[in-house]
Protein backbone atom coordinates (compact mmCIF):
# COMPACT_ATOMS: atom_id res chain seq x y z
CA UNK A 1 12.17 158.93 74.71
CA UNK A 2 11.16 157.29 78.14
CA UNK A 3 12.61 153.96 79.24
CA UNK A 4 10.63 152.83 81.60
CA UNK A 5 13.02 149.94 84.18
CA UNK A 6 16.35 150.19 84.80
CA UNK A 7 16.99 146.74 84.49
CA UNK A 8 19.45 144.93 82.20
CA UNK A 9 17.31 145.81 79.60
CA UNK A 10 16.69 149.71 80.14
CA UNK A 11 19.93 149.78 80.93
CA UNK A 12 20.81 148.11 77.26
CA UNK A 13 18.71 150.35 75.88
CA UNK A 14 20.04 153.28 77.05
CA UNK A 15 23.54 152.28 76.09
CA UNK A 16 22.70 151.71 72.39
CA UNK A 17 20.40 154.88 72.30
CA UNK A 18 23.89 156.80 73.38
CA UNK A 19 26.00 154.90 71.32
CA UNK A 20 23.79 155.42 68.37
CA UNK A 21 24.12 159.54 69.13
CA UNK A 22 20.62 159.68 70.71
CA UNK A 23 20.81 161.09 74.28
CA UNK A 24 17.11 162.91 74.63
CA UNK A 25 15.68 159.94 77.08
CA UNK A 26 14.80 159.41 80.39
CA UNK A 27 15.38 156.32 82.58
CA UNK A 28 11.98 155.54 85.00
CA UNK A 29 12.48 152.88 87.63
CA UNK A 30 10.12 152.09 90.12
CA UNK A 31 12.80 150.74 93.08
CA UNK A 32 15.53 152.80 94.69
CA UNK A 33 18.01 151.87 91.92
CA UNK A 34 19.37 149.91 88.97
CA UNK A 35 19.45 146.13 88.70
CA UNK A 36 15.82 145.19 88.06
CA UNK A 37 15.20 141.57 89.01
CA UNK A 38 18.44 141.84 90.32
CA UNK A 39 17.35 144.99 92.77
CA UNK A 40 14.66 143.16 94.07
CA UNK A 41 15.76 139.69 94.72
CA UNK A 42 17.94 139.33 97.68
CA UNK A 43 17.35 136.05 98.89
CA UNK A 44 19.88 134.60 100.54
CA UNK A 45 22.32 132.34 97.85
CA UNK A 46 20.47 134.54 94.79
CA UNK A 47 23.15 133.95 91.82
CA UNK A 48 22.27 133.76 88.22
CA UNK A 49 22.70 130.46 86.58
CA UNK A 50 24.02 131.38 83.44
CA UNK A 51 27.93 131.68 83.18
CA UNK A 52 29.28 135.25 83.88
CA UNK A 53 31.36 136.27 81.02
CA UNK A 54 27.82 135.35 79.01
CA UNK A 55 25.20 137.18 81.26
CA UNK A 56 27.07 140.31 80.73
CA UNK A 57 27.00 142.90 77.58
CA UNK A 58 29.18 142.51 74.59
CA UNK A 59 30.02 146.17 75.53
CA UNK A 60 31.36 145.68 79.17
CA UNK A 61 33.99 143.40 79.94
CA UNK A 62 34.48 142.58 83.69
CA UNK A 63 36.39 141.34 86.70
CA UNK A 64 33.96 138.69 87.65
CA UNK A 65 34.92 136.67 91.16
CA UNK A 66 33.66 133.58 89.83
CA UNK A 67 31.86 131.14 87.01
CA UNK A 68 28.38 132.42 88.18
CA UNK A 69 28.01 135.51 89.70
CA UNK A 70 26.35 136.32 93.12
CA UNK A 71 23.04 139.22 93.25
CA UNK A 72 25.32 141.61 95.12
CA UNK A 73 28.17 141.64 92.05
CA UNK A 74 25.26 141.83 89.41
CA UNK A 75 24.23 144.74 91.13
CA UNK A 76 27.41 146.22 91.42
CA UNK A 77 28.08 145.43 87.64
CA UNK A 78 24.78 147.20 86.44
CA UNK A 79 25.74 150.23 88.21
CA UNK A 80 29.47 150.18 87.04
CA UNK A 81 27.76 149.86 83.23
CA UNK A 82 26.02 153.02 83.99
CA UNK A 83 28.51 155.26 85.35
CA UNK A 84 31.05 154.22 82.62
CA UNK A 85 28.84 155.13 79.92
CA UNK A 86 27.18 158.61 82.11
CA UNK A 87 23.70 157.05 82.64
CA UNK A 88 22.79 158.41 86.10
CA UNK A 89 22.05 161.73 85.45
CA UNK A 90 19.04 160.32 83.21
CA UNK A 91 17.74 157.78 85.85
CA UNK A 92 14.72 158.46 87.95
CA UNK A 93 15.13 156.06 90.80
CA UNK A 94 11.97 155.43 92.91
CA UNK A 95 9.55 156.83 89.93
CA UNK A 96 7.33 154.32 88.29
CA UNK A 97 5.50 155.12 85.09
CA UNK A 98 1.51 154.47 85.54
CA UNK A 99 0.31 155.16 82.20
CA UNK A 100 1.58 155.50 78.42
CA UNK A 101 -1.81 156.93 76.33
CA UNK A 102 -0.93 157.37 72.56
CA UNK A 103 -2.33 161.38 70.83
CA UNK A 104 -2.76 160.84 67.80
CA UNK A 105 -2.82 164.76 67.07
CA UNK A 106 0.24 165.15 68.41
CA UNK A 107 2.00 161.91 67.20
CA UNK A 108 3.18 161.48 71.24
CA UNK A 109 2.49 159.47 74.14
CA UNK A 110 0.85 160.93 77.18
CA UNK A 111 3.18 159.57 80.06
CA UNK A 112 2.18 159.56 83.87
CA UNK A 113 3.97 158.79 86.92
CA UNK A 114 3.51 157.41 90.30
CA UNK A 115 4.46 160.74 91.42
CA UNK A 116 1.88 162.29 89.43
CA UNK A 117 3.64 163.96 86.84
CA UNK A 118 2.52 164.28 83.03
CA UNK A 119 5.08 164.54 80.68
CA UNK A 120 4.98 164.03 76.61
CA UNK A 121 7.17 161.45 74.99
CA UNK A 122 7.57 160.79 71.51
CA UNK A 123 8.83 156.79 71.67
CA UNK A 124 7.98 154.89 74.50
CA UNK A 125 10.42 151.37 75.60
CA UNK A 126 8.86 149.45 78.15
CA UNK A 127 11.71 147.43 79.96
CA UNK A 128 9.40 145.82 83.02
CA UNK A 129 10.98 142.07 82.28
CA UNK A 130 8.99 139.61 82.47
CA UNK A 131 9.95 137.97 85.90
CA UNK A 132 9.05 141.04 88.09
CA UNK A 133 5.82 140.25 89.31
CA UNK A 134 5.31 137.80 92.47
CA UNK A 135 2.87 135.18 91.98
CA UNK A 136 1.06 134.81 95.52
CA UNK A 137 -1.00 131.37 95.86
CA UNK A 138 -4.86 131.41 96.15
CA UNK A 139 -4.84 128.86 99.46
CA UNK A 140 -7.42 129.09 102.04
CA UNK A 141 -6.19 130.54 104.97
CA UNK A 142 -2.84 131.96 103.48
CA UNK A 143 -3.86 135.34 104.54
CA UNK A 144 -4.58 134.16 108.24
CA UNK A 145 -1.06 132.46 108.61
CA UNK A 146 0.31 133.75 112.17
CA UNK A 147 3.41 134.13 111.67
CA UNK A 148 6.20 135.83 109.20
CA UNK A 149 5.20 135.11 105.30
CA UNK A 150 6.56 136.71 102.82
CA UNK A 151 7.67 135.75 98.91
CA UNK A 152 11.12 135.28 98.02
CA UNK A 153 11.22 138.20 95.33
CA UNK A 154 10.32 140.78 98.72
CA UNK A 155 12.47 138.20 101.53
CA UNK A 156 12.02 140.18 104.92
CA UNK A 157 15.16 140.55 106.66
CA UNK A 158 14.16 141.30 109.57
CA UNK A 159 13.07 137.79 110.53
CA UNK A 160 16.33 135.57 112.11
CA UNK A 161 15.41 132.21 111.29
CA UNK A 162 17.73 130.19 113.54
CA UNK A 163 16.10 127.75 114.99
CA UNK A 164 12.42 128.29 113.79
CA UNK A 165 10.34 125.68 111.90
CA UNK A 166 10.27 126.87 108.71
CA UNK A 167 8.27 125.64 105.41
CA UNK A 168 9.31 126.38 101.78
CA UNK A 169 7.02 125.87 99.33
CA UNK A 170 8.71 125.44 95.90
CA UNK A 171 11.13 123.35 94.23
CA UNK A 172 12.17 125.70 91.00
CA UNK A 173 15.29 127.42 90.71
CA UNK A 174 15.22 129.65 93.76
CA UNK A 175 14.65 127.18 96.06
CA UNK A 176 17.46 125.26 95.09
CA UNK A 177 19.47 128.35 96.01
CA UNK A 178 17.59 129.05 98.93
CA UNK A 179 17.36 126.06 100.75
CA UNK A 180 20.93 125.05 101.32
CA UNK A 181 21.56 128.70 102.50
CA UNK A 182 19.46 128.14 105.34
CA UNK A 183 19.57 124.35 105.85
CA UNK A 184 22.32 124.27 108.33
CA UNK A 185 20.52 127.51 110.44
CA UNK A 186 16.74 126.93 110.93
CA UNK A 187 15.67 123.98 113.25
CA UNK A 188 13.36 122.61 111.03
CA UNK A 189 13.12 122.79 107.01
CA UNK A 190 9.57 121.51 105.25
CA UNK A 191 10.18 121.83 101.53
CA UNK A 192 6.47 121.25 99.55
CA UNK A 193 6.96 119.93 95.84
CA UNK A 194 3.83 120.60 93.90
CA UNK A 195 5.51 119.09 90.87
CA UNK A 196 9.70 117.95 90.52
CA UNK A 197 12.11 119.51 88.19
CA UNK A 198 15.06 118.32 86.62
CA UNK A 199 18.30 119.52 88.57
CA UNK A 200 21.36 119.57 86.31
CA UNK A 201 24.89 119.75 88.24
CA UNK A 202 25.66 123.59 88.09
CA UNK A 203 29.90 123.92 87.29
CA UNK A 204 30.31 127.05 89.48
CA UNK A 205 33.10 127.84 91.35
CA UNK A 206 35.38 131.32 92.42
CA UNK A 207 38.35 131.68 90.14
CA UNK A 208 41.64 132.01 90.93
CA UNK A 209 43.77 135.01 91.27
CA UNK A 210 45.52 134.01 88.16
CA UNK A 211 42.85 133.39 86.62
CA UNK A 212 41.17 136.94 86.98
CA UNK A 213 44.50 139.22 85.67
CA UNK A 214 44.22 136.80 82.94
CA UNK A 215 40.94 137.92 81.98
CA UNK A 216 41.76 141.51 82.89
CA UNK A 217 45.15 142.01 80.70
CA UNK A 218 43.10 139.76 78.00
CA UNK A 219 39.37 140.77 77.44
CA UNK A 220 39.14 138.39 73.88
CA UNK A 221 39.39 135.27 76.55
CA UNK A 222 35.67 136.69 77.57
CA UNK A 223 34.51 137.04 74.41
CA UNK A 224 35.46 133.32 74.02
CA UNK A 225 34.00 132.45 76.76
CA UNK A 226 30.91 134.16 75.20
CA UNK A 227 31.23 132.12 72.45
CA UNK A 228 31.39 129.09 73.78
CA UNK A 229 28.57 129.24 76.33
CA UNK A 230 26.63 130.17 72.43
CA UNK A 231 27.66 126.84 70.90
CA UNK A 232 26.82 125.03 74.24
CA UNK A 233 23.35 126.45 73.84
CA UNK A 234 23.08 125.85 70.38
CA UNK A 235 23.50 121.92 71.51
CA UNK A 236 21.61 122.18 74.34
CA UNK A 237 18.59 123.68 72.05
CA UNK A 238 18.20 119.99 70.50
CA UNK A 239 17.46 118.24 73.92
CA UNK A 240 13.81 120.47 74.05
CA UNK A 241 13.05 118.07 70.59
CA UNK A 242 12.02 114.69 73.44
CA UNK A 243 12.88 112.26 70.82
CA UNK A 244 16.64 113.64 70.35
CA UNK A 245 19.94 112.03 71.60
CA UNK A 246 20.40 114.63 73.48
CA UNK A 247 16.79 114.60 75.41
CA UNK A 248 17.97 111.32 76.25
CA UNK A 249 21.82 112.82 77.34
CA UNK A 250 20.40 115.05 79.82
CA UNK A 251 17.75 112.88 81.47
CA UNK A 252 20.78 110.89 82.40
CA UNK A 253 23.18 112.96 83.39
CA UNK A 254 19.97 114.43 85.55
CA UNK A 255 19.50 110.58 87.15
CA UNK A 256 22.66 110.19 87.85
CA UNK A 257 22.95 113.38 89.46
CA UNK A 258 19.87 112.47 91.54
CA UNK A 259 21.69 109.10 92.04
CA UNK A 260 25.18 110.21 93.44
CA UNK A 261 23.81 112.86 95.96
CA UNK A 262 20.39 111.60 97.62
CA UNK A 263 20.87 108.91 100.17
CA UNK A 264 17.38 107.96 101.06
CA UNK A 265 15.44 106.38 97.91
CA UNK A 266 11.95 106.99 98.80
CA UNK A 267 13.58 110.84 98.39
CA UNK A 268 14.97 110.07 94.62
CA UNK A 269 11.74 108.49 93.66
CA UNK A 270 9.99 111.77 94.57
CA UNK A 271 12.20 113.96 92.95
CA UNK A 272 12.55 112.10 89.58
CA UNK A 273 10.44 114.14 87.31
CA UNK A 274 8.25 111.51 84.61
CA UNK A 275 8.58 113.96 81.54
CA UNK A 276 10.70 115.29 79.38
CA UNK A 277 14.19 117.57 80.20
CA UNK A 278 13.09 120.96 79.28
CA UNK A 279 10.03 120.97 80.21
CA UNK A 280 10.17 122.91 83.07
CA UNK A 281 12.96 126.03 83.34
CA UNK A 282 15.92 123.35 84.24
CA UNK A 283 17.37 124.15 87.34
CA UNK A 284 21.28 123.81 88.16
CA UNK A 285 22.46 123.47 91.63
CA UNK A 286 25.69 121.57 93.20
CA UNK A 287 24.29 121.07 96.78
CA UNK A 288 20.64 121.16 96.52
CA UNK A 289 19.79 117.41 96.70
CA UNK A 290 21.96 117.17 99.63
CA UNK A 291 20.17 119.33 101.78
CA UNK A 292 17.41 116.27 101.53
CA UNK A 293 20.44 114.00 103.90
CA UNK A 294 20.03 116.43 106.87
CA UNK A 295 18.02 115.16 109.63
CA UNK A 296 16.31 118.59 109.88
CA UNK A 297 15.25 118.88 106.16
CA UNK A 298 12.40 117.27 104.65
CA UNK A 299 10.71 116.78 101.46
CA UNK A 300 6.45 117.34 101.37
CA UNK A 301 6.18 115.52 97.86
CA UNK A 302 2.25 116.89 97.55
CA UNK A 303 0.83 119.76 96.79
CA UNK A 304 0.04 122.75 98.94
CA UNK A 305 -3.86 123.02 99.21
CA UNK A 306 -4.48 125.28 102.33
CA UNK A 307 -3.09 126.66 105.32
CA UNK A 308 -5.18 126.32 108.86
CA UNK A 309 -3.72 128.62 111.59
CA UNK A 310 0.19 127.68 111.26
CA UNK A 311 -0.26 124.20 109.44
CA UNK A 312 0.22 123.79 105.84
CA UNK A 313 -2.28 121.20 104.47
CA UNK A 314 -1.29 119.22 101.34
CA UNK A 315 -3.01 117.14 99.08
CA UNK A 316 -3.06 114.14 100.84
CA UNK A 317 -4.08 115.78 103.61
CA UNK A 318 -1.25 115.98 105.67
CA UNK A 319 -0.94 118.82 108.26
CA UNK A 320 2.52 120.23 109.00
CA UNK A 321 2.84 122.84 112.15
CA UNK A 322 5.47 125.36 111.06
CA UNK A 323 6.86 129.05 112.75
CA UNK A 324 7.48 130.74 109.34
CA UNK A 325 6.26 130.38 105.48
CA UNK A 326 8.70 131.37 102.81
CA UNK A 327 7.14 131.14 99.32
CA UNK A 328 8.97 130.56 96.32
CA UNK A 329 5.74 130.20 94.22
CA UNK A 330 7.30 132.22 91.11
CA UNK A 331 6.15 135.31 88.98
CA UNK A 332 4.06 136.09 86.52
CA UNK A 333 5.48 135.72 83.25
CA UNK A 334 2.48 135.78 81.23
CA UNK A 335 1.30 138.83 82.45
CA UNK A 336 3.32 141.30 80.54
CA UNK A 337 3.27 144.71 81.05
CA UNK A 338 0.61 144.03 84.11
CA UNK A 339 2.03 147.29 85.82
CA UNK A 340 2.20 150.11 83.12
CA UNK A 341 -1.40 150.55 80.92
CA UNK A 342 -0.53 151.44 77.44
CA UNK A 343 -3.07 152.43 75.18
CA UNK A 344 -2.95 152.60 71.37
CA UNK A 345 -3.95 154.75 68.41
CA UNK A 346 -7.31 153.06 68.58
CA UNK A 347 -7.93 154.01 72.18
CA UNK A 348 -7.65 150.41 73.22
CA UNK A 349 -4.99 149.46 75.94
CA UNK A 350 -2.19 146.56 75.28
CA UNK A 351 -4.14 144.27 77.66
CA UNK A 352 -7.66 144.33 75.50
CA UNK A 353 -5.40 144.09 72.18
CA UNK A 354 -3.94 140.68 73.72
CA UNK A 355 -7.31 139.88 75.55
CA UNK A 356 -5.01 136.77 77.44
CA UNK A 357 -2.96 136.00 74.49
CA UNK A 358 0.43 138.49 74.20
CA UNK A 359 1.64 138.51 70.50
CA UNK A 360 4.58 140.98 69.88
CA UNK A 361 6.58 140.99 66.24
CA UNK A 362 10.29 140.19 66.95
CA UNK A 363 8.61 139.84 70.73
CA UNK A 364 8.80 143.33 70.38
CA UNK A 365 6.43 145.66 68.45
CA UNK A 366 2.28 145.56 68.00
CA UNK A 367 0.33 147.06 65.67
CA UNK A 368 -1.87 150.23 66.31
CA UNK A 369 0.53 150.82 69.38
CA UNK A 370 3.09 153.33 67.45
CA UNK A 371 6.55 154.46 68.60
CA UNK A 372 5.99 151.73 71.61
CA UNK A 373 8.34 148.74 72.06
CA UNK A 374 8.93 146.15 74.96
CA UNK A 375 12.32 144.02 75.67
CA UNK A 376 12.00 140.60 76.84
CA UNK A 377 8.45 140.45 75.67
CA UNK A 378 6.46 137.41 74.03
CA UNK A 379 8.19 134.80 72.63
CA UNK A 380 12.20 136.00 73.24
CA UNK A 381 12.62 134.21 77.01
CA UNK A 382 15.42 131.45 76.34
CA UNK A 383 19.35 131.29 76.86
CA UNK A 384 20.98 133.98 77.66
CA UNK A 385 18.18 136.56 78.05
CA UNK A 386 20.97 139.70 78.37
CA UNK A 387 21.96 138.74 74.47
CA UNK A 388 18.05 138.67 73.70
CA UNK A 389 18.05 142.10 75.69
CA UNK A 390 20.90 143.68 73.68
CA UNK A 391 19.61 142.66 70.12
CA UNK A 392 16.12 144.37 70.73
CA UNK A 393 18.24 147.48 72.48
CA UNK A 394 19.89 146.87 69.09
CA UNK A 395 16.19 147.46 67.46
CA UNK A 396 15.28 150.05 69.04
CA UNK A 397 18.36 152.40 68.62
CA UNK A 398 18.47 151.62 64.65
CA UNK A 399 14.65 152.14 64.64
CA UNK A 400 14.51 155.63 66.37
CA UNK A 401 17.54 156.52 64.48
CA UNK A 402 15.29 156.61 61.29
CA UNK A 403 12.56 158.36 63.10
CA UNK A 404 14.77 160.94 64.48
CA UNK A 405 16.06 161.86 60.77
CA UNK A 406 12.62 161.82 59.64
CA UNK A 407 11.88 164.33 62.28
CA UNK A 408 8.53 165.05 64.60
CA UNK A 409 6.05 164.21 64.56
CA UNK A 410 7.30 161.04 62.60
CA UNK A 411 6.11 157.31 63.80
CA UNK A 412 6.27 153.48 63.33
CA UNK A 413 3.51 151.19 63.61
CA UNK A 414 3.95 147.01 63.01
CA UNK A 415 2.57 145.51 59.94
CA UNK A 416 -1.01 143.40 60.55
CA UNK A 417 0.47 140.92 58.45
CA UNK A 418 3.86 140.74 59.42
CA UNK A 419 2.62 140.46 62.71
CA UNK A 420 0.10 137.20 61.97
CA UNK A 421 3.10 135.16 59.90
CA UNK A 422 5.48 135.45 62.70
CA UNK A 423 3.38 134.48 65.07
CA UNK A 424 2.46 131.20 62.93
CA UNK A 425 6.15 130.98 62.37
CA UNK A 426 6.98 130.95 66.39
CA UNK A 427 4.63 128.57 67.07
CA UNK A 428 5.20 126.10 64.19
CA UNK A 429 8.73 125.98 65.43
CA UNK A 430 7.69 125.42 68.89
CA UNK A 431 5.44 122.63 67.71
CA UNK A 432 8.41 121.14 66.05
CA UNK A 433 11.38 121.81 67.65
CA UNK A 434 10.31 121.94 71.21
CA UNK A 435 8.10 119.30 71.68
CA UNK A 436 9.82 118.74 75.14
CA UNK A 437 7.94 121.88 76.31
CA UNK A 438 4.51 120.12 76.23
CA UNK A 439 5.08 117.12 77.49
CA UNK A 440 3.18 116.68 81.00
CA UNK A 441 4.13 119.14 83.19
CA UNK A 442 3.12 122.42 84.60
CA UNK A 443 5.04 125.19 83.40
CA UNK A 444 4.63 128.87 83.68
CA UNK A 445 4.80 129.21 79.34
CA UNK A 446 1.15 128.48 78.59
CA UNK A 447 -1.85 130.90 79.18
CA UNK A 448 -5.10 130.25 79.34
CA UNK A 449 -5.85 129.08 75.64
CA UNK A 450 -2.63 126.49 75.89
CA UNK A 451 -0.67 128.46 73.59
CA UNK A 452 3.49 129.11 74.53
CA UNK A 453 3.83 132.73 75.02
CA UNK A 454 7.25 133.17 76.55
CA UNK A 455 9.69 131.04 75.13
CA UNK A 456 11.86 131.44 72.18
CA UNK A 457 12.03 128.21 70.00
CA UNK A 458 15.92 128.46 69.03
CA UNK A 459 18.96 130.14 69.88
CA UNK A 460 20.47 132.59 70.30
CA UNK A 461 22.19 133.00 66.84
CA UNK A 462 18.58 132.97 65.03
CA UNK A 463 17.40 135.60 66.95
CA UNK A 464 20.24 137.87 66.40
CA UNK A 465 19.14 137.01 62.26
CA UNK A 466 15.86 137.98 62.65
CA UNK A 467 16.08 141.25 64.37
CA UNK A 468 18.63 141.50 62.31
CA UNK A 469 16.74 141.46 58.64
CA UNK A 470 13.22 141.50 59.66
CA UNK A 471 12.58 144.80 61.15
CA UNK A 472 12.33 146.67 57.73
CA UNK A 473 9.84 143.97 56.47
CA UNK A 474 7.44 144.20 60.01
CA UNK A 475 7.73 148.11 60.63
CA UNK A 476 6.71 150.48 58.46
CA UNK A 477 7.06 154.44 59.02
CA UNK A 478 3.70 156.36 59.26
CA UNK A 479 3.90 159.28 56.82
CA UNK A 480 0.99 160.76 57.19
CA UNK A 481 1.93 161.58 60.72
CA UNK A 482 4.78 163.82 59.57
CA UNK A 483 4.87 167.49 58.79
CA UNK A 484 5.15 168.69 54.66
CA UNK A 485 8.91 169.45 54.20
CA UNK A 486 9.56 172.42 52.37
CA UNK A 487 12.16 173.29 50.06
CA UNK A 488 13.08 176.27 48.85
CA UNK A 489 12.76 176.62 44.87
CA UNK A 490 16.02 175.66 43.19
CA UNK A 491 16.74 177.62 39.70
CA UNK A 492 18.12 174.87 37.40
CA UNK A 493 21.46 176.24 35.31
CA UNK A 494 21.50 175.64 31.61
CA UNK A 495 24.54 173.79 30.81
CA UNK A 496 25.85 173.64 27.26
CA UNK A 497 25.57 170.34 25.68
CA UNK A 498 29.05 167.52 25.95
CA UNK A 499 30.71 167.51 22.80
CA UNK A 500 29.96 164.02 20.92
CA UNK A 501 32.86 162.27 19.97
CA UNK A 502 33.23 161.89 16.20
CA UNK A 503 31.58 164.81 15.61
């Protein structure tokens, strides 16, 4: 088996393949080591927004510092997952994989590196995420900026920014880490707003002392806390319905966020989104708005059109003269699987099956691409993505488990049809319970044809249902692939007849 990432959801992957008593894989990832998006972004203030005892595996209890926990302790926790459960020893670090090519003759995928190498792999689990690709702008003159520019998924280091007029062109969630880490340093701060967001308060802060033996000498208290981030979530869910009471909860406790912390109102106009909460990825930050009350921050409420020499030009033409351009312009989450070609048992590649449209059973499985499966793939992006992550793990352990008894060169390919009615089933729940998601703004879940492709329209407890019980009914074992069994010729014994009672 080849993983390929060692991200939070190779990494989940390989846990449950061990767990499950399947140990014959190997772990491919491209960077110098384990943590995925977590590896890569290093931004300063990079934290996760979801509470710590809930972005963490069901399997791994920890001593987290705080609510939400900082890029550096992720890290740390993703290696301390895969030295506790003897994971390094099948890691490649700093090996992509290039290519997966199904043989049909020998029921295997084909399986090249970035270092060249060729290898044969009977199941293949693509673990890229779906948040791993930078999305660079197309502006006129971005490539003739002179000065430092650089994306905040590769921030350059080497650049000291004290004192230097520096523009930021975002307002998602990144930026609303980023810019009050380097508010107070830089001499000048121009943040560019293409479109506002809705900015929920974010209840972070370090615990206590007390607080951490407590969940030390109890590990349960985590597992409540899991719990209760679940049944938050499950409330949350109804606020993506914009006609719900709790739609109209969150836009409020959003205003009156924007309210309490912004002093200058031309500022809270501009920031006060004119759709629906959820529309967007909702952001959560304490001290984000403030940064707008410091003299040397300010708000570009226009789009970014072009850059000319060091200005940035917006839509309404405005020029600003800046030292250094940070850009916090996203990923591409519709691109799945834009940096490994797979090709099926029809000689096609994943990319011409989609042709702009990804469509994944479960968000995990396609037809005519056997013994190939992808985590946090179409459809599955919502909540807590690490209990998303762990439930298709969950798939793809119990899955290979009934390939492995079948024995090579056994495979399983996705029904047609099972395929077609869960697509109509995601997106006839998207069209009625998430009719927040398409009201008015620009969000990175569309492609081309308008159709959602990346979010999951529920939580997190029907998801664990239907990769719980569908799997069977979607995936069905190839049997022509495998070898005749043979058994040897068993003489049957003659047994005298049971006595009859009464006679």
């Amino acid at each position: 088996m080849a993983i390929i990432g060692a991200g939070l959801g190779g990494v989940a992957t390989a846990v449950k393949l061990s767990r499950a008593g399947l140990h014959n894989f190997t772990v491919f990832e491209r960077s110098p080591g384990a943590g995925g998006t977590w590896y890569d972004n290093t931004y300063p203030g990079c934290a996760v927004d979801v509470p710590s005892h809930a972005y963490s595996f069901s399997f791994k209890s920890y001593d987290w510092s705080g609510t939400h926990a900082k890029q550096p302790e992720l890290r740390r926790y993703v290696d301390d997952v895969i030295d506790e459960f003897g994971l390094r020893d099948r890691c490649r670090f700093g090996v992509g994989v290039v290519s997966a090519v199904w043989d049909p003759a020998a029921s295997s995928y084909t399986v090249t590196t970035t270092e060249g190498e060729v290898r044969e792999f009977d199941v293949v689990v693509s673990c890229t995420g779906m948040l791993n690709v930078p999305r660079y702008p197309e502006w006129p003159g971005l490539e003739d900026f002179d000065g430092p520019r650089f994306h905040t998924a590769r921030w350059e280091h080497e650049h000291d920014l004290t004192g230097r007029r520096v523009a930021f062109v975002g307002t998602g969630s990144t930026s609303a880490q980023v810019v009050p880490s380097i508010a107070d340093s830089v001499g000048e701060l121009h943040v560019f707003q293409r479109q506002p967001g809705w900015v929920v308060p974010k209840k972070e802060r370090v615990y206590t002392e007390r607080e951490r033996d407590r969940y030390r000498r109890f590990p349960l208290l985590q597992k409540l806390q899991r719990y209760q981030f679940f049944r938050t979530y499950h409330r949350l869910y109804e606020a993506y319905d914009a006609t719900s009471s709790t739609q109209a909860e969150m836009r409020a406790l959003c205003e009156n966020h924007i309210a309490s912390t912004i002093e200058d109102p031309a500022v809270r106009e501009a920031v006060t989104p004119h759709y629906a909460y959820g529309c967007k990825r909702g952001v959560q930050a304490n001290n984000f708005y403030q940064a707008f009350n410091k003299p040397q921050v300010e708000l570009h409420p226009h789009e970014v059109v072009a850059v000319e020499g060091n200005s940035i030009v917006t839509a309404d033409g405005t020029r600003t003269e800046v030292d250094v351009l940070i850009l916090g312009t996203g990923f591409q989450p519709t691109n799945y699987l834009s940096t490994v070609e797979v090709r099926g048992s029809d000689g096609r590649t994943l990319t011409e099956t989609w042709a702009g449209e990804p469509k994944a059973f479960l968000g995990m499985t396609v037809p005519r691409f056997k013994n190939f499966f992808i985590l946090f793939g179409p459809n599955t992006n919502g909540g807590s993505i690490i209990i998303q992550l762990e439930r298709q793990a969950e798939v793809v352990a119990r899955t290979v488990g009934r390939l492995a008894r079948r024995g090579r060169p056994a495979a399983v390919d996705t029904k047609p049809e099972a395929l077609r009615r869960y697509v109509d089933w995601i997106d006839r729940r998207l069209a009625v319970h998430s009719s927040a998601l398409e009201s008015g703004c620009t969000n990175y879940y569309h492609v081309a044809s308008g159709r959602n492709v990346t979010q999951w329209p529920g939580d997190q407890y029907l998801y664990w249902a239907v990769t719980r019980f569908l799997p069977r009914l979607g995936l069905r074992l190839d049997t022509a692939s495998r070898p005749p069994v043979h058994r040897p010729a068993v003489e049957k014994s003659r047994r005298a007849p049971s006595p009859v009672p009464g006679r």
